[in-house]
C-alpha atoms as a PDB file:
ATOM      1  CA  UNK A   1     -22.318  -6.146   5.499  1.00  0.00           C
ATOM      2  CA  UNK A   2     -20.112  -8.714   4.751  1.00  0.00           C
ATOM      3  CA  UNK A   3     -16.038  -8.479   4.773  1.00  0.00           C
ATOM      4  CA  UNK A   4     -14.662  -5.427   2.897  1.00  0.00           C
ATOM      5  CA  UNK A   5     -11.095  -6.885   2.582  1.00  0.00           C
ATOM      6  CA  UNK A   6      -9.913  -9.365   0.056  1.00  0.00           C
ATOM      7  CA  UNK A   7      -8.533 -13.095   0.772  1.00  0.00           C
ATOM      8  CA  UNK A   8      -4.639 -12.746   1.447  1.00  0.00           C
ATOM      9  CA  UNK A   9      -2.859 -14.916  -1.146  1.00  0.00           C
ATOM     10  CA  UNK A  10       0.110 -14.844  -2.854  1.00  0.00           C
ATOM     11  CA  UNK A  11      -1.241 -12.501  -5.653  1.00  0.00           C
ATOM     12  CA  UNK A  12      -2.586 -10.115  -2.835  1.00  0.00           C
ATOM     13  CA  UNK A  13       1.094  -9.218  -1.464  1.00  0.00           C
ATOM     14  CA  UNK A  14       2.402  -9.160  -5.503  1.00  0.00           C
ATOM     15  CA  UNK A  15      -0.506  -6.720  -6.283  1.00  0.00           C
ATOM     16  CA  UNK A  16       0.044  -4.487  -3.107  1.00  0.00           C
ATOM     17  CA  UNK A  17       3.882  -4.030  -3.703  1.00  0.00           C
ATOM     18  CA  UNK A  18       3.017  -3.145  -7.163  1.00  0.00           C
ATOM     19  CA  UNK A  19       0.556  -0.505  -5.909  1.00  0.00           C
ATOM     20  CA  UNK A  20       3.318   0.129  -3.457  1.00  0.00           C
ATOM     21  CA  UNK A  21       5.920   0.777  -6.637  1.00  0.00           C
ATOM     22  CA  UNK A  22       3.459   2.525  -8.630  1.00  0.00           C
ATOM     23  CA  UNK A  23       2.437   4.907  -6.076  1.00  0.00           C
ATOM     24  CA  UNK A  24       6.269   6.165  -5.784  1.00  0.00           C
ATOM     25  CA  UNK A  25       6.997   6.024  -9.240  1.00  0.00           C
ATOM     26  CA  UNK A  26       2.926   7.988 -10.554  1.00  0.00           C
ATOM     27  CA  UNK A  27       4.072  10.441  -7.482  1.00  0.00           C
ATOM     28  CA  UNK A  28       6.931  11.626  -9.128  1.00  0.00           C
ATOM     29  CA  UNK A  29       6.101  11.799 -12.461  1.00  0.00           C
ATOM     30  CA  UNK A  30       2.839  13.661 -11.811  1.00  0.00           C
ATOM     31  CA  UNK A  31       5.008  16.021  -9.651  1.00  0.00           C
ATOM     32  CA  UNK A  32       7.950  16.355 -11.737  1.00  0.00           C
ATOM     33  CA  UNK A  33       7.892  15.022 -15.327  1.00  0.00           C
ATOM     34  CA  UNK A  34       4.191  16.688 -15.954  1.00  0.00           C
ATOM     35  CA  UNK A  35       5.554  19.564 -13.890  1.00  0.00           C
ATOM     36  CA  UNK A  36       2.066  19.818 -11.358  1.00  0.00           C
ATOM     37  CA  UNK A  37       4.727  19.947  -8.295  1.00  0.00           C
ATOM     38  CA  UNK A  38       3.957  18.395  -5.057  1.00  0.00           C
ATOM     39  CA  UNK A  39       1.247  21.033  -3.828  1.00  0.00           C
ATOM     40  CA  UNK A  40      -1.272  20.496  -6.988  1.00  0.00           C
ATOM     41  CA  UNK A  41      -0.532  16.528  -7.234  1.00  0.00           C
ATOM     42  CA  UNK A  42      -0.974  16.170  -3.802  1.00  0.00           C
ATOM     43  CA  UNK A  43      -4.606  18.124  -3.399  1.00  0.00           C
ATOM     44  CA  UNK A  44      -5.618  16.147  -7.237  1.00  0.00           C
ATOM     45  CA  UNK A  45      -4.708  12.846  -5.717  1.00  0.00           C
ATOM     46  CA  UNK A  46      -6.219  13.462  -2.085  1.00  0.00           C
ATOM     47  CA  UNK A  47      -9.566  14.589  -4.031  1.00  0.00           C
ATOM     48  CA  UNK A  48      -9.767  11.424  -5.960  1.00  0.00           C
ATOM     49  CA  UNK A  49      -9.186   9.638  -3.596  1.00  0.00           C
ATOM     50  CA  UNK A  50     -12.056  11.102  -1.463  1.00  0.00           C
ATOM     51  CA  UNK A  51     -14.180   9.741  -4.348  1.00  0.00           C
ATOM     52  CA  UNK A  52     -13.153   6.614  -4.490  1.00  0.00           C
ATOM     53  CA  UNK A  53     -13.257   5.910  -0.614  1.00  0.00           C
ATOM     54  CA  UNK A  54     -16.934   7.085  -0.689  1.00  0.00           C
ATOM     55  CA  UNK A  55     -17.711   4.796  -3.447  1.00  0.00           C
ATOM     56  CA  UNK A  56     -15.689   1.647  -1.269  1.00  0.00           C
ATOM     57  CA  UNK A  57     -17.500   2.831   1.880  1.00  0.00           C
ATOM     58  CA  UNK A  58     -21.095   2.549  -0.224  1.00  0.00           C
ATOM     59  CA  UNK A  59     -20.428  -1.297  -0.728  1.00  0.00           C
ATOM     60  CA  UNK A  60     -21.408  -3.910   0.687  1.00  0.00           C
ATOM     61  CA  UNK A  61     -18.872  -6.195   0.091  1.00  0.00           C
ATOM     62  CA  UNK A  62     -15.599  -6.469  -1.372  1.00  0.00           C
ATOM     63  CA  UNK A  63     -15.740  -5.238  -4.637  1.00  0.00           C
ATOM     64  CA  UNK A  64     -12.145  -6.019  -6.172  1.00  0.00           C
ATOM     65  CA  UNK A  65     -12.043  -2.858  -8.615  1.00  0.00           C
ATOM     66  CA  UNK A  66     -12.888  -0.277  -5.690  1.00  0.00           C
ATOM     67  CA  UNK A  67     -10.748  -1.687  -3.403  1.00  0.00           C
ATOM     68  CA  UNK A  68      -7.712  -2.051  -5.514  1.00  0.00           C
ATOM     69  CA  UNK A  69      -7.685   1.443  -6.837  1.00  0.00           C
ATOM     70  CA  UNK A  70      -8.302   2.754  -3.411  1.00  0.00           C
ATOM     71  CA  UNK A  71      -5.205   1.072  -2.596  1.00  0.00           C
ATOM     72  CA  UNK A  72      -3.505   2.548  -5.971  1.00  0.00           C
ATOM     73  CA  UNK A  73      -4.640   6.318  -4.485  1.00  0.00           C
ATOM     74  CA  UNK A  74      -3.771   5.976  -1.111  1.00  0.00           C
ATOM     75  CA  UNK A  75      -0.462   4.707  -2.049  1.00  0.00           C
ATOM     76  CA  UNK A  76       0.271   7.904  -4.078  1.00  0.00           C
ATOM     77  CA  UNK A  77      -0.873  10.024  -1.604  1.00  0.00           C
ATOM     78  CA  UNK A  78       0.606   8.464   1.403  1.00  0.00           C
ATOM     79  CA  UNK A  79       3.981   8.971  -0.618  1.00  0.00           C
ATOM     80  CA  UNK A  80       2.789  12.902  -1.386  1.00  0.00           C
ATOM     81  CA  UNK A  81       2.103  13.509   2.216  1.00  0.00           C
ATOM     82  CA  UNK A  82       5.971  12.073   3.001  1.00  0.00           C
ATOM     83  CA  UNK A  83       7.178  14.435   0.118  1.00  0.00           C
ATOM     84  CA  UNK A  84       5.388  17.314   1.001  1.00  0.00           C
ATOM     85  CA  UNK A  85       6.430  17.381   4.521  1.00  0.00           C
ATOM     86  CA  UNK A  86      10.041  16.705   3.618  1.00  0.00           C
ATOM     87  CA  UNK A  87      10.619  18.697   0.454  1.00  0.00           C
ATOM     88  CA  UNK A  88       8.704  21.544   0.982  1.00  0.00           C
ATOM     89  CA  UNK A  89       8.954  22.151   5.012  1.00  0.00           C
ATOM     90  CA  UNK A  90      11.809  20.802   5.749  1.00  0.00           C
ATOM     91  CA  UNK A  91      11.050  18.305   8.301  1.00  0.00           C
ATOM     92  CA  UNK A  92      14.172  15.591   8.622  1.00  0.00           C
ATOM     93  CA  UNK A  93      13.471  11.510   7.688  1.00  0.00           C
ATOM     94  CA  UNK A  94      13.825  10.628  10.893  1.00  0.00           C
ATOM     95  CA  UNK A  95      11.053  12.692  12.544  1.00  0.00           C
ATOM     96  CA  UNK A  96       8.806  11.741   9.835  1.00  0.00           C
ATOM     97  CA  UNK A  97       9.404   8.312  10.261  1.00  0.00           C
ATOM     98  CA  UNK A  98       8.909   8.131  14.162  1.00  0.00           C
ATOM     99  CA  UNK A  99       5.865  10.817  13.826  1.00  0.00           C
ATOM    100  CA  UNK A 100       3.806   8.480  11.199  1.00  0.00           C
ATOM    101  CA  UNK A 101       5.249   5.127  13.146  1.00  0.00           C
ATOM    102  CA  UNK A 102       3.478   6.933  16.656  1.00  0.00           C
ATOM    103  CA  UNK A 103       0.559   7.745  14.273  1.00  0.00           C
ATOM    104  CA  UNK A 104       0.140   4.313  13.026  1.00  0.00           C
ATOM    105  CA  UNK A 105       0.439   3.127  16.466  1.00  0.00           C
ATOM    106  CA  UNK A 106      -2.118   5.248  17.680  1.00  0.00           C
ATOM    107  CA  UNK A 107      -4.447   4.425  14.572  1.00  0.00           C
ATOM    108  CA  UNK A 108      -4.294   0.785  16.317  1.00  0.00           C
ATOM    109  CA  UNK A 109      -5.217   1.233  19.962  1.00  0.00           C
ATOM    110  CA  UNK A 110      -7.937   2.848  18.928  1.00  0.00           C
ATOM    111  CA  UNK A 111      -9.255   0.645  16.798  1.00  0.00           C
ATOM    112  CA  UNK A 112      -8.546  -2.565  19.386  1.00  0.00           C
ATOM    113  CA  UNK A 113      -9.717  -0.169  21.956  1.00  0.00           C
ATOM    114  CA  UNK A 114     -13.215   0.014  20.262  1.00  0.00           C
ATOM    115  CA  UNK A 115     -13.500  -3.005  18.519  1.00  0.00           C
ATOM    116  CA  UNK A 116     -11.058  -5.418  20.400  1.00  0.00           C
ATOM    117  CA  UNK A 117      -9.662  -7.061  17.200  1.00  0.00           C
ATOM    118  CA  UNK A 118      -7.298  -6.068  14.628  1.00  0.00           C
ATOM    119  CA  UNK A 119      -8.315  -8.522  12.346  1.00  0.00           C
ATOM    120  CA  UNK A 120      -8.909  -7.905   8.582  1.00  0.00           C
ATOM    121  CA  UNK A 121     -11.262 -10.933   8.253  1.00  0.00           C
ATOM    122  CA  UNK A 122     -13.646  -8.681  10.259  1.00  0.00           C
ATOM    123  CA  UNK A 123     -14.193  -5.583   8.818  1.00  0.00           C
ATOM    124  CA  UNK A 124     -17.813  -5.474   8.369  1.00  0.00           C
ATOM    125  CA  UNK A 125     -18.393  -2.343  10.338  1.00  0.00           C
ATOM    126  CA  UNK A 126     -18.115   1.153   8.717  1.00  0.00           C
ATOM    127  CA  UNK A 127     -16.238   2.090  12.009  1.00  0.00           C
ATOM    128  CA  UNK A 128     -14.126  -0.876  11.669  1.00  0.00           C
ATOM    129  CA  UNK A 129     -13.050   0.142   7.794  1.00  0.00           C
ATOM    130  CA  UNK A 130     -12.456   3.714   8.695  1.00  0.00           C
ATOM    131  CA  UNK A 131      -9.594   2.461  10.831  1.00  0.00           C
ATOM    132  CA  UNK A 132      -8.443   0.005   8.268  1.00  0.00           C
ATOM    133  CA  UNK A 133      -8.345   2.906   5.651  1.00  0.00           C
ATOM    134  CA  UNK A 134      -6.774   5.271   8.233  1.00  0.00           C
ATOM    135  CA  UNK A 135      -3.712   2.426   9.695  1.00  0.00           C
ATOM    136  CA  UNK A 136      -3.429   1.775   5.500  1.00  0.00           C
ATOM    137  CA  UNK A 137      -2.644   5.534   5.209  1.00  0.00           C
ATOM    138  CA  UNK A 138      -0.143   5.441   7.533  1.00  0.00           C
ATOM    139  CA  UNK A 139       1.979   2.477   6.384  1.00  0.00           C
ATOM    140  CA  UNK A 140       1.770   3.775   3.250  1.00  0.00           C
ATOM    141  CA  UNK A 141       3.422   7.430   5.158  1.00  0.00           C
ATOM    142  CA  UNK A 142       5.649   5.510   7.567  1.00  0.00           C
ATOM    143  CA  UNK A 143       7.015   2.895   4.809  1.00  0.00           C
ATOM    144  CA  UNK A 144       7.852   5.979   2.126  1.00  0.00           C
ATOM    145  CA  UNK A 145       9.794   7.800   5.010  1.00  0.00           C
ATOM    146  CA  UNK A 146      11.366   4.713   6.513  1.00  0.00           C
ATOM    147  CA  UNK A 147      12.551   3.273   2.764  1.00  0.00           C
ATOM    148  CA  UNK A 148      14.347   7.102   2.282  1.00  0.00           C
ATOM    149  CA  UNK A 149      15.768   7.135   5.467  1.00  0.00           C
ATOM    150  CA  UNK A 150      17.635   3.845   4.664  1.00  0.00           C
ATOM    151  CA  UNK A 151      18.295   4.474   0.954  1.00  0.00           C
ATOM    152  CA  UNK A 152      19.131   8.280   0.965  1.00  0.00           C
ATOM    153  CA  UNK A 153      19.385   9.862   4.170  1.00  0.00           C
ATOM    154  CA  UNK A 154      21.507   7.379   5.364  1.00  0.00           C
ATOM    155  CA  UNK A 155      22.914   6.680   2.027  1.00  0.00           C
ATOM    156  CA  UNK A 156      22.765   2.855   1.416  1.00  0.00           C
ATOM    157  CA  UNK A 157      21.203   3.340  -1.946  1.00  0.00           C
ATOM    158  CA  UNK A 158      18.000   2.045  -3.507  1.00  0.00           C
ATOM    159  CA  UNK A 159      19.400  -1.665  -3.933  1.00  0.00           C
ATOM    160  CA  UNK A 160      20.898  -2.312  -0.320  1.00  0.00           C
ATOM    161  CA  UNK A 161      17.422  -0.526   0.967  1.00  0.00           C
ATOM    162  CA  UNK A 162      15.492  -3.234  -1.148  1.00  0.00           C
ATOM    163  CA  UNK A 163      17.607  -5.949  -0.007  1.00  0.00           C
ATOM    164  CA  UNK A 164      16.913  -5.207   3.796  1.00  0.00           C
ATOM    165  CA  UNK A 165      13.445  -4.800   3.925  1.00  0.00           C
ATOM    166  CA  UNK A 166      13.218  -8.109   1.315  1.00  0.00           C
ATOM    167  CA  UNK A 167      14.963  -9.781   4.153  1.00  0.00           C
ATOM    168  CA  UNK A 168      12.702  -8.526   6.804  1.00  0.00           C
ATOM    169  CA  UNK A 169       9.706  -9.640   5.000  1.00  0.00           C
ATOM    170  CA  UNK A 170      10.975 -13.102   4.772  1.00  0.00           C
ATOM    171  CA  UNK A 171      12.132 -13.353   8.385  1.00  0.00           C
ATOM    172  CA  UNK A 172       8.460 -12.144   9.434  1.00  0.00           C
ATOM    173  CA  UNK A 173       7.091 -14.941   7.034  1.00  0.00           C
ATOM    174  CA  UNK A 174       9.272 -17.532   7.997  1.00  0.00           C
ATOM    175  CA  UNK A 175       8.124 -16.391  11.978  1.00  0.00           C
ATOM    176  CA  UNK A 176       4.593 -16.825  10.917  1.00  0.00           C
ATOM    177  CA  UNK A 177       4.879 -20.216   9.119  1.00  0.00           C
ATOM    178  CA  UNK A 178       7.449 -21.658  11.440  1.00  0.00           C
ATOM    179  CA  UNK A 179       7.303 -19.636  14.623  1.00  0.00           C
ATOM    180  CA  UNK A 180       4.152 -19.627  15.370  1.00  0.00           C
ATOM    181  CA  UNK A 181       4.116 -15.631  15.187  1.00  0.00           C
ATOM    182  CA  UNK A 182       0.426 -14.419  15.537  1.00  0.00           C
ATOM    183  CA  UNK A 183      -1.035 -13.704  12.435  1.00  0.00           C
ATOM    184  CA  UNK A 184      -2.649 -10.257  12.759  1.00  0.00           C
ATOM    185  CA  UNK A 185       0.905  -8.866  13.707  1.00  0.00           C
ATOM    186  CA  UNK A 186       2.520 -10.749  10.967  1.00  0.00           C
ATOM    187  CA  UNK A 187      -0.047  -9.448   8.225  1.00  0.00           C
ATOM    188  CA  UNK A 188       0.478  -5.970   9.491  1.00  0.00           C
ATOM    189  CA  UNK A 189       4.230  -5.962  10.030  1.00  0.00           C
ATOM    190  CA  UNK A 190       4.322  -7.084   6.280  1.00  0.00           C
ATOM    191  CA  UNK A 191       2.038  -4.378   5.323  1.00  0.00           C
ATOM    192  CA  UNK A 192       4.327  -1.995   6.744  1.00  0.00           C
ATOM    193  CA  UNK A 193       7.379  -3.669   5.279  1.00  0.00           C
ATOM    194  CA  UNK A 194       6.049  -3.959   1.885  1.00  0.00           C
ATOM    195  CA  UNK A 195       5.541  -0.413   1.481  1.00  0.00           C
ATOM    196  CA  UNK A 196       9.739   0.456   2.021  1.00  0.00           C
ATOM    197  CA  UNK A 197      10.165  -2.778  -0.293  1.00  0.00           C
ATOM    198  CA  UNK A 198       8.187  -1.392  -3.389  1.00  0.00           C
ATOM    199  CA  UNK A 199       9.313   1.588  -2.999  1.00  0.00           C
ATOM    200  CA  UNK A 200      13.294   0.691  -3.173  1.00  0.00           C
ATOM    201  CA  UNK A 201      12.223  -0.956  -5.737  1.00  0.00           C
ATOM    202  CA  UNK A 202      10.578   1.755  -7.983  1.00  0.00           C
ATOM    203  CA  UNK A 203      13.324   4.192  -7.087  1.00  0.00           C
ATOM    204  CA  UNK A 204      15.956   1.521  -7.965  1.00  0.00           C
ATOM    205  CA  UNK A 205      14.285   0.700 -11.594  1.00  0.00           C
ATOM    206  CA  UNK A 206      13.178   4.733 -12.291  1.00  0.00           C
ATOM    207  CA  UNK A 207      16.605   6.835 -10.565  1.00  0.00           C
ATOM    208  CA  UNK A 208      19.408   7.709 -13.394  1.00  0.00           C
ATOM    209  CA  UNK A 209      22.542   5.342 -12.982  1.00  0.00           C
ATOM    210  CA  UNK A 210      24.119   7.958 -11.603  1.00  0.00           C
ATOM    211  CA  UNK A 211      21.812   8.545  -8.163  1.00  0.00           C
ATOM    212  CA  UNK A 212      21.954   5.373  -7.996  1.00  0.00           C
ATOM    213  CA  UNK A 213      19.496   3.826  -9.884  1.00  0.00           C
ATOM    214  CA  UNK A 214      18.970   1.309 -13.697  1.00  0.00           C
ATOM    215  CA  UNK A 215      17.626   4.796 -14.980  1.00  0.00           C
ATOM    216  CA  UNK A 216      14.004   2.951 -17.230  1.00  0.00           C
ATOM    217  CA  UNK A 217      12.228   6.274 -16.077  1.00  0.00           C
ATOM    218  CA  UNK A 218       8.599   6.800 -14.164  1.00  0.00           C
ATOM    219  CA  UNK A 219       6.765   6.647 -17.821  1.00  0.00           C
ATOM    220  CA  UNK A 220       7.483   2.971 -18.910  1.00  0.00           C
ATOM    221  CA  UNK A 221       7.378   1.400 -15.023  1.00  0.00           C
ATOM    222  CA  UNK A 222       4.524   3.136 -13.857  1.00  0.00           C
ATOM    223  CA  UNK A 223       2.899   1.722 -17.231  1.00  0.00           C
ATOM    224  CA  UNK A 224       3.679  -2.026 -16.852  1.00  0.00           C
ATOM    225  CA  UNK A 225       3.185  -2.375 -13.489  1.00  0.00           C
ATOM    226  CA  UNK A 226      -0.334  -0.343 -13.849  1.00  0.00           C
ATOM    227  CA  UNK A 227      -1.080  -3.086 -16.723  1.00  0.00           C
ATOM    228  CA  UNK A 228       0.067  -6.012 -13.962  1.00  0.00           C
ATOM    229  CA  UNK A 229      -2.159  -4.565 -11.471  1.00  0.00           C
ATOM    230  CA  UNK A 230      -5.371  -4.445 -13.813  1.00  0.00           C
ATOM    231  CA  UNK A 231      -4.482  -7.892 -15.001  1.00  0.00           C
ATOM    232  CA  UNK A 232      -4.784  -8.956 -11.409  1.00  0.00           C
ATOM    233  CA  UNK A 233      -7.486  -6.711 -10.469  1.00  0.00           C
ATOM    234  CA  UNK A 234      -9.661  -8.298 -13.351  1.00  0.00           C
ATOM    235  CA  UNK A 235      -8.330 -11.702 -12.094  1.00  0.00           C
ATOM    236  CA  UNK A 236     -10.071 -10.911  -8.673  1.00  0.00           C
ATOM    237  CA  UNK A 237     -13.041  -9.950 -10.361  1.00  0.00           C
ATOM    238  CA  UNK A 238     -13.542 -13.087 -12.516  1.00  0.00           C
ATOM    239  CA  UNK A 239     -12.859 -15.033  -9.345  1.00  0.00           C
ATOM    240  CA  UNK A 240     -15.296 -12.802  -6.671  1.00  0.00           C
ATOM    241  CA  UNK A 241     -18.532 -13.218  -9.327  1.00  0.00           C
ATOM    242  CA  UNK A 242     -17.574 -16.818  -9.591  1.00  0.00           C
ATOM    243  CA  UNK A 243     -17.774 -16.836  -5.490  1.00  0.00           C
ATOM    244  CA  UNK A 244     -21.112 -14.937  -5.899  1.00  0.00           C
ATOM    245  CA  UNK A 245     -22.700 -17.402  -8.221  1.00  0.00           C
ATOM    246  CA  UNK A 246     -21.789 -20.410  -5.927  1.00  0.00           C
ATOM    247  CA  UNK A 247     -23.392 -18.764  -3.318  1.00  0.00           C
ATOM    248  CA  UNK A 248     -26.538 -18.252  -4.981  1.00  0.00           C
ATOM    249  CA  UNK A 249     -26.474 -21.805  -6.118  1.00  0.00           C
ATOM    250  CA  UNK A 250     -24.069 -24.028  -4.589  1.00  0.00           C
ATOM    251  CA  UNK A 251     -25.681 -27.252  -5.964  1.00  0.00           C
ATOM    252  CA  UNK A 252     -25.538 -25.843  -9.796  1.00  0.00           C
ATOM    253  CA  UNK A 253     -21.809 -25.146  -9.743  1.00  0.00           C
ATOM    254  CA  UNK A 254     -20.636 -28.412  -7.977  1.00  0.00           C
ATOM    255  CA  UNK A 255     -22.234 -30.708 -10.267  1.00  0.00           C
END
């Protein structure tokens, strides 16, 4: 089959920390403005997303709308899974964070182990998606426990939290385009970055002034950022069928 994973532009990252914001901000106002708490959003979410990764997993491509909301879903219940483990048993920030960092870690030397590449320009393997889907999971896990550990356990608030993992992403970009840092760790570091960074950023835009936060509430974010993202989702499409067509006839569409 041919790659499952979408070019990485500009508009990828901006679409990803969107999903990233929206998956924070959809978690808690499933969980505590509808009033479902985090047991029933977390099994509603996990089952659609079950669907939706057996409809990804049936393609044979990348298909922009399947892949997008599959990384909508996992977002939301990477963040539930986080929650869950935090809020209702108790486990600390910290062990969270180095638990789904070790899991993450382990999700990759497996999948180098068995495939010898990391690479996202190569997942044209079933086996080789199920570890992209799984290491996805887990930065989505390890990013919502790292950004709380920095903005609330250790109580530099949502804005200082976004403004350190901002800076980290540009320090890995500016070691990719001007340090020669190798690109699969680059992508990846930034995937794991990103997630901390949207997050910050949906707490800091949702959270009442006083926790901390500009208090515009989970309703009206969630909504334009969800509006964004299918903007840019139906962007993708327009520009994967006009990929399709020049495939089938290259000559056509030049002239």
């Amino acid at each position: 089959m041919l790659n499952k994973v979408p070019e990485v532009v500009l508009l990828f990252w901006v679409v990803k920390i969107l999903s990233t914001t929206v998956g924070e901000t959809a978690a808690d106002f499933l969980a505590d403005n509808v009033g479902l708490g985090l047991t029933v959003t977390s099994l509603i979410m996990a089952a659609l997303l079950a669907v939706v990764l057996v409809v990804q997993f049936r393609t044979r491509r990348y298909v922009p709308v399947a892949y997008w909301l599959a990384v909508v879903l996992i977002s939301v219940v990477g963040t539930l899974i986080s929650d869950n483990l935090v809020d209702n048993f108790g486990v600390s920030l910290w062990t969270t964070t180095i638990v789904f960092g070790a899991c993450l870690a382990a999700t990759f030397a497996g999948w180098y182990r068995s495939e010898r590449t990391l690479s996202i320009h190569t997942i044209v393997t079933s086996r080789r998606e199920a570890f992209y889907w799984l290491a996805i999971l887990f930065t989505f896990a390890l990013g919502t426990s790292a950004g709380d550990l920095v903005s609330e356990e250790l109580g530099l608030g949502y804005l200082t939290a976004l403004v350190i993992f901002g800076a980290l992403i540009g320090l890995v970009s500016l070691a990719f385009w001007k340090g020669g840092l190798n690109a699969v760790l680059a992508f990846w570091t930034a995937y794991v970055l990103t997630r901390p960074f949207g997050a910050s950023l949906g707490d800091l835009l949702t959270a009442a002034p006083g926790d901390g936060g500009l208090g515009l509430g989970t309703n009206g974010t969630s909504a334009v950022f969800l509006v964004v993202i299918v903007g840019a989702v139906a962007w993708f499409t327009v520009q994967d069928g006009h990929a399709r067509r020049l495939e089938a006839d290259p000559e056509t569409l030049a002239a």
